[in-house]
N, C-alpha and C. Protein backbone atom coordinates (compact mmCIF):
# COMPACT_ATOMS: atom_id res chain seq x y z
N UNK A 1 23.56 -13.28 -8.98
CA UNK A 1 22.46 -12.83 -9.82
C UNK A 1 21.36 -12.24 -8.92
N UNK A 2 20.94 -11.34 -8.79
CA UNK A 2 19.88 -10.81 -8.48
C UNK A 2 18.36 -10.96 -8.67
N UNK A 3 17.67 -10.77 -7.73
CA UNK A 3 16.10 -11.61 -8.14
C UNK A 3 15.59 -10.69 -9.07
N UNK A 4 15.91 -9.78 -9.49
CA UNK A 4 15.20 -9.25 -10.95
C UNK A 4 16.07 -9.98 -12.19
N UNK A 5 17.32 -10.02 -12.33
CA UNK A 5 17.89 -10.84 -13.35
C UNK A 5 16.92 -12.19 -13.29
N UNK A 6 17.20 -13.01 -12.24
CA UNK A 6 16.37 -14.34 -11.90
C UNK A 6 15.19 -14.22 -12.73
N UNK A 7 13.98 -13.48 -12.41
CA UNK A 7 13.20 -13.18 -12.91
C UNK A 7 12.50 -13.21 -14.63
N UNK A 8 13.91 -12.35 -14.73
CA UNK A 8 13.83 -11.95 -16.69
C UNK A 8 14.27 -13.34 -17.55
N UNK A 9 15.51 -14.04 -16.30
CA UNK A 9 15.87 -15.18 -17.36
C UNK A 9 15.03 -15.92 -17.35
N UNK A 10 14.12 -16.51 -16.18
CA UNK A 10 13.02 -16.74 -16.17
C UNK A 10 11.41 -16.98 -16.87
N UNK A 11 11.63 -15.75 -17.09
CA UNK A 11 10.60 -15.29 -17.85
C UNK A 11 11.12 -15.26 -19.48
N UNK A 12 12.09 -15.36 -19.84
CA UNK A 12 12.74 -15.15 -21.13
C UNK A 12 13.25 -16.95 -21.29
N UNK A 13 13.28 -17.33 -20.67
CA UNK A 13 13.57 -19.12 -20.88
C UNK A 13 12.11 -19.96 -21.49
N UNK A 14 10.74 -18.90 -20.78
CA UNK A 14 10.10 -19.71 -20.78
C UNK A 14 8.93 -18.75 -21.99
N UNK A 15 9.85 -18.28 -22.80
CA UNK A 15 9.22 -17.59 -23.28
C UNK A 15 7.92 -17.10 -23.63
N UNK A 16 7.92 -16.17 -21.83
CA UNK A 16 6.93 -15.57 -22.09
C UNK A 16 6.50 -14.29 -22.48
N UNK A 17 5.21 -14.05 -22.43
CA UNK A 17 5.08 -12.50 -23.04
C UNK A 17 4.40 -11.52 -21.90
N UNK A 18 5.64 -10.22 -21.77
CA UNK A 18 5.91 -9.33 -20.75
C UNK A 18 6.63 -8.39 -21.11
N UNK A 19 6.22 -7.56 -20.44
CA UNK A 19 7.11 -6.18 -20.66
C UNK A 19 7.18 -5.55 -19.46
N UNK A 20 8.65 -5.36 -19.54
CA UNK A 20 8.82 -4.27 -17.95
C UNK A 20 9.04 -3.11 -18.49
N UNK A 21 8.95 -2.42 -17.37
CA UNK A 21 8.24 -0.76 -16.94
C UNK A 21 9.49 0.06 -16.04
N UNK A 22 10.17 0.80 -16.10
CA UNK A 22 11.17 1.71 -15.18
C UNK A 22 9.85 2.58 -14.59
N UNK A 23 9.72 2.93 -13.32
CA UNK A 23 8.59 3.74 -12.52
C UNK A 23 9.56 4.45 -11.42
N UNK A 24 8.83 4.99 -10.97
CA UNK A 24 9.13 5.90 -9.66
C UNK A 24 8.78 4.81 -8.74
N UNK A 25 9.58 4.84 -7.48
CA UNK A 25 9.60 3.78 -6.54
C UNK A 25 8.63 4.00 -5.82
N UNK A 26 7.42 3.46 -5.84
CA UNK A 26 6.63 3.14 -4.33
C UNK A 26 6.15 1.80 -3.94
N UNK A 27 5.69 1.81 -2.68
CA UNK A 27 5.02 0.29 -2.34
C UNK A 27 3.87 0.44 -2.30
N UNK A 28 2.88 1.47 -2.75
CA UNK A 28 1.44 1.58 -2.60
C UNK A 28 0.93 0.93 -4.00
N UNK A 29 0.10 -0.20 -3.33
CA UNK A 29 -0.69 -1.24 -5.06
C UNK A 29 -1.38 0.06 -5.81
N UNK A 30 -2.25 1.14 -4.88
CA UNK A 30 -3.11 1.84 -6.06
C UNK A 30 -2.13 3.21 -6.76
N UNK A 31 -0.75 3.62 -5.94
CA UNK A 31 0.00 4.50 -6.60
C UNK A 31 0.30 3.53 -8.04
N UNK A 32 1.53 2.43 -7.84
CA UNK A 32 1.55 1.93 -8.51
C UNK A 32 1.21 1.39 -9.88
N UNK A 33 0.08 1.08 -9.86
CA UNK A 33 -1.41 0.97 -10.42
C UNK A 33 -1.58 1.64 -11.45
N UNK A 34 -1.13 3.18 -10.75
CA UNK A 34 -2.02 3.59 -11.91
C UNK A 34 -0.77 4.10 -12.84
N UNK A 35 0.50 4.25 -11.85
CA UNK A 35 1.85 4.38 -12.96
C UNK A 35 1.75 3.70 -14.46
N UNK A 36 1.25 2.17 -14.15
CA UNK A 36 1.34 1.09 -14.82
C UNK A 36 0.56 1.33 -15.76
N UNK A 37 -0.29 1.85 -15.34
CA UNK A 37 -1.99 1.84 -16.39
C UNK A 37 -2.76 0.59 -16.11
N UNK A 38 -2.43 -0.24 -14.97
CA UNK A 38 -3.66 -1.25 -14.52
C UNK A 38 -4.52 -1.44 -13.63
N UNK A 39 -5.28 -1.83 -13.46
CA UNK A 39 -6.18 -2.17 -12.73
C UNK A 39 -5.45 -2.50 -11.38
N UNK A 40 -6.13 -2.39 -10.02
CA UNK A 40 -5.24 -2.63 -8.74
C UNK A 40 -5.79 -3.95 -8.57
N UNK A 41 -6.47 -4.97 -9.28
CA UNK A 41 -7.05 -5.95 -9.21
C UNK A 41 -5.78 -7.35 -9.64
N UNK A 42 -5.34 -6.35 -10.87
CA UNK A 42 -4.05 -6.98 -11.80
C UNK A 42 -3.23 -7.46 -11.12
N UNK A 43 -2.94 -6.53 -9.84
CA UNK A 43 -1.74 -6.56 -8.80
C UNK A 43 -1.32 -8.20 -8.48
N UNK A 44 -0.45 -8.42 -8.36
CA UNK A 44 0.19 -9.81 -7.45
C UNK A 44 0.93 -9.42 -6.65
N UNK A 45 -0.03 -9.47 -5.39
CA UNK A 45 0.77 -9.05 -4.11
C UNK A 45 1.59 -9.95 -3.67
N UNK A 46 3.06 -10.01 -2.99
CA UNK A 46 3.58 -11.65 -2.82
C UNK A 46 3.59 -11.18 -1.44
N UNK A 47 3.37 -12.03 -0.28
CA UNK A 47 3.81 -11.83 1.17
C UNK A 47 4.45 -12.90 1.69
N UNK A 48 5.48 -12.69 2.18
CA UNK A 48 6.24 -14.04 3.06
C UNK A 48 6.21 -14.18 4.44
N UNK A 49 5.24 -15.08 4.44
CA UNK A 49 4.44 -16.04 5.74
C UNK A 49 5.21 -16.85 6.38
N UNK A 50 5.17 -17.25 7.67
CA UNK A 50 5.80 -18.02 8.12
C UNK A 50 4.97 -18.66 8.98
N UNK A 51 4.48 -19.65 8.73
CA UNK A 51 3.56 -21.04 9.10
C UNK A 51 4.28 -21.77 9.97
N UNK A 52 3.02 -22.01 11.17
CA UNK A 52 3.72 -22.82 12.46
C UNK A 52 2.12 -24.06 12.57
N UNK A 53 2.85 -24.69 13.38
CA UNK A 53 1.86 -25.37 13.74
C UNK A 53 1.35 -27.19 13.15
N UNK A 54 0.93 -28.00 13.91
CA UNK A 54 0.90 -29.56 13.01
C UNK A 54 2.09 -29.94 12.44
N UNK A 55 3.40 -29.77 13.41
CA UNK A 55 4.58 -30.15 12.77
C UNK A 55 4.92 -29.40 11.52
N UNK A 56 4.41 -28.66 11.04
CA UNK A 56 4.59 -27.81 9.90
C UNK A 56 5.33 -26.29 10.65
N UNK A 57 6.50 -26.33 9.96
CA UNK A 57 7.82 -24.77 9.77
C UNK A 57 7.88 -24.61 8.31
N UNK A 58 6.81 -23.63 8.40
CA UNK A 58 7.17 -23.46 6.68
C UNK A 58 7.25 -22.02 6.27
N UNK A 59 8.23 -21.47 5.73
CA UNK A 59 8.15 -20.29 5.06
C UNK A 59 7.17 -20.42 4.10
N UNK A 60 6.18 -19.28 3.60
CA UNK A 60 5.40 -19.18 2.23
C UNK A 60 5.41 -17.93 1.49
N UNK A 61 5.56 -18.17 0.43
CA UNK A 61 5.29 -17.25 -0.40
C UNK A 61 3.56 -17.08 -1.03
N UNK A 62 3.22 -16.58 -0.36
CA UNK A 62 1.80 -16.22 -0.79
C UNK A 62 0.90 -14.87 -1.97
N UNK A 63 0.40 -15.92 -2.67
CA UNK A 63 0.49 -14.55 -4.37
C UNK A 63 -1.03 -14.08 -4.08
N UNK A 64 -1.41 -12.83 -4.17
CA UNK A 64 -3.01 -13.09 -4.47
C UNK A 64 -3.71 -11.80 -4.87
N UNK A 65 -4.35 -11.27 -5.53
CA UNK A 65 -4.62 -9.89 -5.74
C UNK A 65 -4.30 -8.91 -4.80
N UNK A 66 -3.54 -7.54 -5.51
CA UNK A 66 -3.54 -6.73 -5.00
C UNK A 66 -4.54 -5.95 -4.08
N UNK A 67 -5.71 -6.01 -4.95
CA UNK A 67 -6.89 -5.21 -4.12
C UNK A 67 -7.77 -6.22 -3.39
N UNK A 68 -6.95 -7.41 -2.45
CA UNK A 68 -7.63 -8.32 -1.39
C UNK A 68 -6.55 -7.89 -0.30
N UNK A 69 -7.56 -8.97 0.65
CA UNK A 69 -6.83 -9.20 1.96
C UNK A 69 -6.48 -10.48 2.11
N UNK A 70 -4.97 -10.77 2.54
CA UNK A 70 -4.80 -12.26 2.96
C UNK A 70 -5.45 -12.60 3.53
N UNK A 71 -5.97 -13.67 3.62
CA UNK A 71 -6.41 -14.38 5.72
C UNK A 71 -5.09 -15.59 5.96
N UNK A 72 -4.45 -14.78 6.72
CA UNK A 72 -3.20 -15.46 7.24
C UNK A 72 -4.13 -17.38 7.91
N UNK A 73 -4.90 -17.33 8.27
CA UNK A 73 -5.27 -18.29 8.61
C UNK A 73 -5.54 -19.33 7.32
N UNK A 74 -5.93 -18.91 6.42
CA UNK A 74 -6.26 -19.68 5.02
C UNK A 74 -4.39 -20.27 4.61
N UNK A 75 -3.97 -18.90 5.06
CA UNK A 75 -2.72 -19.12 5.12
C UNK A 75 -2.16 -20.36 5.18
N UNK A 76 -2.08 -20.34 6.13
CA UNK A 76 -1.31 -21.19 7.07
C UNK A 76 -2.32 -23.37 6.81
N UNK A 77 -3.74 -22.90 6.46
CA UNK A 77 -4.65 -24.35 6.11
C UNK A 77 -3.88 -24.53 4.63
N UNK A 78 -3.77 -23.95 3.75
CA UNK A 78 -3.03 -24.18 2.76
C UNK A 78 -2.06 -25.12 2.65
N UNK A 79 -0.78 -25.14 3.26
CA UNK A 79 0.02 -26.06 3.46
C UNK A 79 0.32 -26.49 5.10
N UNK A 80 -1.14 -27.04 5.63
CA UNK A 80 -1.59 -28.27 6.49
C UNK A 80 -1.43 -27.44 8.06
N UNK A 81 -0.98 -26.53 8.26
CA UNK A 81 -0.36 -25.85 9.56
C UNK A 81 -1.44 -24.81 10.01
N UNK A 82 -1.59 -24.42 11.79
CA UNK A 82 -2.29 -23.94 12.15
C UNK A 82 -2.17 -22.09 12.15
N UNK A 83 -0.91 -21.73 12.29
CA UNK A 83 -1.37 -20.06 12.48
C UNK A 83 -0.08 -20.00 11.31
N UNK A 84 -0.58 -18.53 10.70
CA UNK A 84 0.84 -17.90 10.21
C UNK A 84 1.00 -16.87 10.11
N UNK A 85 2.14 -16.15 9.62
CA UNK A 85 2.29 -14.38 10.78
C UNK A 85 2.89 -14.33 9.14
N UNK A 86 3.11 -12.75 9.10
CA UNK A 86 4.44 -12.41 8.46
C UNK A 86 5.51 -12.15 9.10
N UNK A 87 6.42 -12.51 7.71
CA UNK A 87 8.21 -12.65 8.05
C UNK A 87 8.62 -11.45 8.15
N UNK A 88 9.60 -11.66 8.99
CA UNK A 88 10.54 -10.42 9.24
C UNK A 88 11.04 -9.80 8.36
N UNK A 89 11.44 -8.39 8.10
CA UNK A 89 12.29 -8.20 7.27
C UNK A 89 13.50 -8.39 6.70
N UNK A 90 14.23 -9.29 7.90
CA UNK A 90 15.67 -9.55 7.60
C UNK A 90 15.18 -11.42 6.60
N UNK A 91 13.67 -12.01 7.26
CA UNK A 91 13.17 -12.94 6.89
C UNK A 91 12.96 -12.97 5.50
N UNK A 92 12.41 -11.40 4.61
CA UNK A 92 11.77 -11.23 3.64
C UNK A 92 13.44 -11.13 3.23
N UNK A 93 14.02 -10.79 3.16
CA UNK A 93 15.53 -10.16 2.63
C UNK A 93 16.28 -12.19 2.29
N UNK A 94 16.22 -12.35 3.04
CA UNK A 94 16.95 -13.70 3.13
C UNK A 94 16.48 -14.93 1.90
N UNK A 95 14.85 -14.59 2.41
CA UNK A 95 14.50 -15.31 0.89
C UNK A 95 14.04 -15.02 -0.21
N UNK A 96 14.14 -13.65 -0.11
CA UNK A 96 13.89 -13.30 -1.32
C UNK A 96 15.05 -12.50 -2.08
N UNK A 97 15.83 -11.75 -1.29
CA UNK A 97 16.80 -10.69 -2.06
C UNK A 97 15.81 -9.53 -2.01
N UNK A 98 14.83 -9.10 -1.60
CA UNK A 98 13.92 -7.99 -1.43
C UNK A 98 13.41 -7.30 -0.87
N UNK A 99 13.33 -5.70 -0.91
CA UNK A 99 12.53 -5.61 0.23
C UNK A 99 11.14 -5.45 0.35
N UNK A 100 10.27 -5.34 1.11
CA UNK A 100 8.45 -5.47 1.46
C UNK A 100 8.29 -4.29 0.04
N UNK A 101 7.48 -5.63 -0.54
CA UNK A 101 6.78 -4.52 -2.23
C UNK A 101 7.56 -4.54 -3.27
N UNK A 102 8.48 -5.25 -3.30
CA UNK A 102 9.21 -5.16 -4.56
C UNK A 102 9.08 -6.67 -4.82
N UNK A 103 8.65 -7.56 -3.70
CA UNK A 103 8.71 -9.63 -4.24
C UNK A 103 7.56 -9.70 -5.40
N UNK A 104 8.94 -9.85 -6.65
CA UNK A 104 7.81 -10.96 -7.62
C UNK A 104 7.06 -12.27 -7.08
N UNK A 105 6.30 -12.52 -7.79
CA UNK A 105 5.24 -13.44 -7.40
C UNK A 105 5.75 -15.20 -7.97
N UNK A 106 7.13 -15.02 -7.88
CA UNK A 106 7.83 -16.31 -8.14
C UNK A 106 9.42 -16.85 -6.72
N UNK A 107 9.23 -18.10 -6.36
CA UNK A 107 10.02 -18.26 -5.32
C UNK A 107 11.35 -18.60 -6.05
N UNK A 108 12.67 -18.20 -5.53
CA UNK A 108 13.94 -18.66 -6.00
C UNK A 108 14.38 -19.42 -4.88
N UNK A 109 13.84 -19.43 -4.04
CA UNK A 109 14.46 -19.93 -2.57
C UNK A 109 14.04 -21.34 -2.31
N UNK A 110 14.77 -22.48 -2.32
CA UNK A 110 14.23 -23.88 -2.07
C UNK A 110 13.57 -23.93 -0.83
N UNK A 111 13.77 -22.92 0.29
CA UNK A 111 13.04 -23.04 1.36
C UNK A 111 11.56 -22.04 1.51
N UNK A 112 11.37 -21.36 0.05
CA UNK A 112 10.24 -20.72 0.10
C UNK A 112 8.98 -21.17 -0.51
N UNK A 113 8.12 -21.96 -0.23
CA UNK A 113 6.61 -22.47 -0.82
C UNK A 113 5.99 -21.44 -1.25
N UNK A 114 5.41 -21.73 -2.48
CA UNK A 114 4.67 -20.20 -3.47
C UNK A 114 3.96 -21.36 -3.28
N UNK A 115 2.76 -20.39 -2.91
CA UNK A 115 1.48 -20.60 -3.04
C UNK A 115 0.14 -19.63 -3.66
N UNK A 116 -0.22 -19.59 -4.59
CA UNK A 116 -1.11 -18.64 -5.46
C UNK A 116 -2.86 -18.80 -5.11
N UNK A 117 -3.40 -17.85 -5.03
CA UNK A 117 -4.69 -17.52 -4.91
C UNK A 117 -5.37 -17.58 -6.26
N UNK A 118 -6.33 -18.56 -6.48
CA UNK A 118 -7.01 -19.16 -7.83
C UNK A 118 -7.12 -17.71 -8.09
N UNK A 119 -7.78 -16.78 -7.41
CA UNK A 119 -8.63 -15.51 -8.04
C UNK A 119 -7.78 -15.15 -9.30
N UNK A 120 -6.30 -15.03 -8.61
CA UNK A 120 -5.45 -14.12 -9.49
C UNK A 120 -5.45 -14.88 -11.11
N UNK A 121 -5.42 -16.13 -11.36
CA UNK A 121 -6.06 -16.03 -12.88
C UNK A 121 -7.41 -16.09 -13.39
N UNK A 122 -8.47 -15.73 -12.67
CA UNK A 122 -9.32 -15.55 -13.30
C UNK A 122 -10.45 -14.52 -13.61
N UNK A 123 -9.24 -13.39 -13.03
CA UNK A 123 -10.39 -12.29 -13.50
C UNK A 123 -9.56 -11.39 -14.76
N UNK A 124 -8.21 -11.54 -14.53
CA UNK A 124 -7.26 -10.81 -16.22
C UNK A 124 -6.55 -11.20 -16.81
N UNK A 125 -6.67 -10.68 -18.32
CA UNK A 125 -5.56 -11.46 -19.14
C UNK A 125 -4.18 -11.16 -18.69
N UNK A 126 -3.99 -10.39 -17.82
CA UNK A 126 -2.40 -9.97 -17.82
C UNK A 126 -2.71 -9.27 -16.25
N UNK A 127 -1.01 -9.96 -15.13
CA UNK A 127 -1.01 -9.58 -14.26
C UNK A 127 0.42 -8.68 -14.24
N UNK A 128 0.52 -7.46 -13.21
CA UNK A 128 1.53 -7.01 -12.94
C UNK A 128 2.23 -7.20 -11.72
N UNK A 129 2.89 -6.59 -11.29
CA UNK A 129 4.12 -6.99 -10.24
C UNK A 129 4.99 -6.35 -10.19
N UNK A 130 5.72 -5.75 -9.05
CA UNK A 130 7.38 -5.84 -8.62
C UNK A 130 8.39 -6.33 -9.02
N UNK A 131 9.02 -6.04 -9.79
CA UNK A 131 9.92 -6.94 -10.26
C UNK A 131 11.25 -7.35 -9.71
N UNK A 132 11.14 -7.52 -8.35
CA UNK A 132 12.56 -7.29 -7.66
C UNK A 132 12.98 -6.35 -7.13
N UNK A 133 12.62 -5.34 -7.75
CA UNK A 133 12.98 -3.80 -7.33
C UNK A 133 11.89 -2.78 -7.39
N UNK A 134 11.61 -1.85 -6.21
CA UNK A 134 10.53 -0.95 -6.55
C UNK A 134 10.39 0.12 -7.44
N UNK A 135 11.62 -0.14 -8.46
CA UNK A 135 11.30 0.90 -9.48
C UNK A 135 11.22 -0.18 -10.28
N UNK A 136 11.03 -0.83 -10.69
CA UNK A 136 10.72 -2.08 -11.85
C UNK A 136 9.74 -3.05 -11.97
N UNK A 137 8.60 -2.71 -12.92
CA UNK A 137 7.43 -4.06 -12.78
C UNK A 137 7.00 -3.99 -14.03
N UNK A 138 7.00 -5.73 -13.66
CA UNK A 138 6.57 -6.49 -14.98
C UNK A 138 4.85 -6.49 -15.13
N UNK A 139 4.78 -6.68 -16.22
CA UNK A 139 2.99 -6.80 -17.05
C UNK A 139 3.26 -8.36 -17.71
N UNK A 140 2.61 -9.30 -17.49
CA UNK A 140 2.75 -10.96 -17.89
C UNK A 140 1.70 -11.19 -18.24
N UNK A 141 1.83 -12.12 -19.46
CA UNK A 141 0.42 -12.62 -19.35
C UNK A 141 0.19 -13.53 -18.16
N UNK A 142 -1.42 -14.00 -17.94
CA UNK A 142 -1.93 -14.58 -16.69
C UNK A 142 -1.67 -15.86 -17.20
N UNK A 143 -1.94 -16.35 -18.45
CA UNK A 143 -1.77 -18.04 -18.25
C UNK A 143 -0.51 -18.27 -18.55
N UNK A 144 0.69 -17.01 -18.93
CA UNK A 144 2.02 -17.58 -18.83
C UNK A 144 2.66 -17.94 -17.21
N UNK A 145 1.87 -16.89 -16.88
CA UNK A 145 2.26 -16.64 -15.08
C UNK A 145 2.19 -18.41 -14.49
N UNK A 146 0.68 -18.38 -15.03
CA UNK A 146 0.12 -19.91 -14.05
C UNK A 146 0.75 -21.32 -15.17
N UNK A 147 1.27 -20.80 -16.29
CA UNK A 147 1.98 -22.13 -16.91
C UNK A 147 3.42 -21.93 -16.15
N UNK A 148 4.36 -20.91 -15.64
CA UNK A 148 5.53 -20.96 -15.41
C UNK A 148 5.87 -20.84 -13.54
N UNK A 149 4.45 -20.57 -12.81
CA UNK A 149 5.15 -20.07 -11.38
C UNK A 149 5.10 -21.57 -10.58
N UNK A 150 4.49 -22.33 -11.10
CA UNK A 150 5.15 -24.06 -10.43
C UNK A 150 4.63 -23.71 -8.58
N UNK A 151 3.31 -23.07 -8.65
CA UNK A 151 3.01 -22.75 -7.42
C UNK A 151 2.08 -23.66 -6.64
N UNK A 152 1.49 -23.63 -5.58
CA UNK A 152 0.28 -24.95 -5.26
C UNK A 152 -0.82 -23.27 -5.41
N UNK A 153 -1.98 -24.16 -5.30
CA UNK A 153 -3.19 -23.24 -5.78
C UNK A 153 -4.20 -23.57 -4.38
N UNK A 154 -4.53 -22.43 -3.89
CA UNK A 154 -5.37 -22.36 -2.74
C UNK A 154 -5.89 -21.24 -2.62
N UNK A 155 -7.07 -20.92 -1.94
CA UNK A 155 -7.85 -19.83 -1.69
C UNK A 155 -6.92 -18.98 -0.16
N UNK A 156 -6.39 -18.14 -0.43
CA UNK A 156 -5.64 -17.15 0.66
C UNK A 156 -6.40 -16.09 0.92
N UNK A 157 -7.98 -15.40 0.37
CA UNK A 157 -8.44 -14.45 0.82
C UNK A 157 -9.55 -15.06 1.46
N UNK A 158 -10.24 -14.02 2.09
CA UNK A 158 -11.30 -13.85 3.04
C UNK A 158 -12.52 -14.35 2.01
């Protein structure tokens, strides 16, 4: 199964309310954006972190508005560890099935920690996303997102 199937059954188990979009493929949040008709705020950027440090090896999946900046360091205080980088691409491929810009903002991987940025539910009713693939993104509502992504909640921007 593929992480966009994953995704839909997902999202269709837990019945929520969403609609995906066929687009022209890019990885730019404000091209994107405006394909969609949303706000670059809407965005759920996912990045996969890899946290070292305090006995902590942790892959993360980190969610947080499109139009922010991680602080890899918030990063990495999140789940207890001192520095964290991003993953490789063969890293991003492995746990996700994806490549850079297409990761929904949900982990399938038992070895991947989602971790979400409070911001992202509280500035819209509805977030968008990648849906697995860079020609495919979903529009969700925000409190289906934060009733179904089973994520820990921490501040990841600056």
């Amino acid at each position: 199964m593929t992480t966009h199937e994953k995704l839909l059954a997902l999202l269709e188990q837990h019945h929520a309310r969403y609609n995906v979009m066929t687009h022209e493929a890019t990885g730019k949040c404000e091209a994107v954006a405006a394909i969609r008709g949303t706000e670059v705020g809407q965005g759920a950027k996912a990045l996969v972190c890899h946290v070292k440090g305090n006995g902590i090896k942790q892959h993360v999946l980190a969610v947080l508005p499109a139009d922010q900046q991680a602080d890899l360091s918030k990063v990495a205080e999140a789940v207890g560890g001192r520095r964290a980088s991003l993953a490789s691409p063969a890293e991003v491929d492995a746990l996700t099935g994806c490549v850079f810009g297409a990761i929904p903002p949900f982990s399938f991987h038992p070895d991947l920690l989602l971790v979400v940025d409070p911001l992202l539910f509280e500035r819209y009713d509805e977030i968008a996303f990648n849906a697995g693939l860079l020609e495919k993104s979903v529009v969700l509502k925000t409190a289906d997102y934060r009733a179904i992504c089973g994520g820990n909640v921490a501040r990841l921007t600056a």
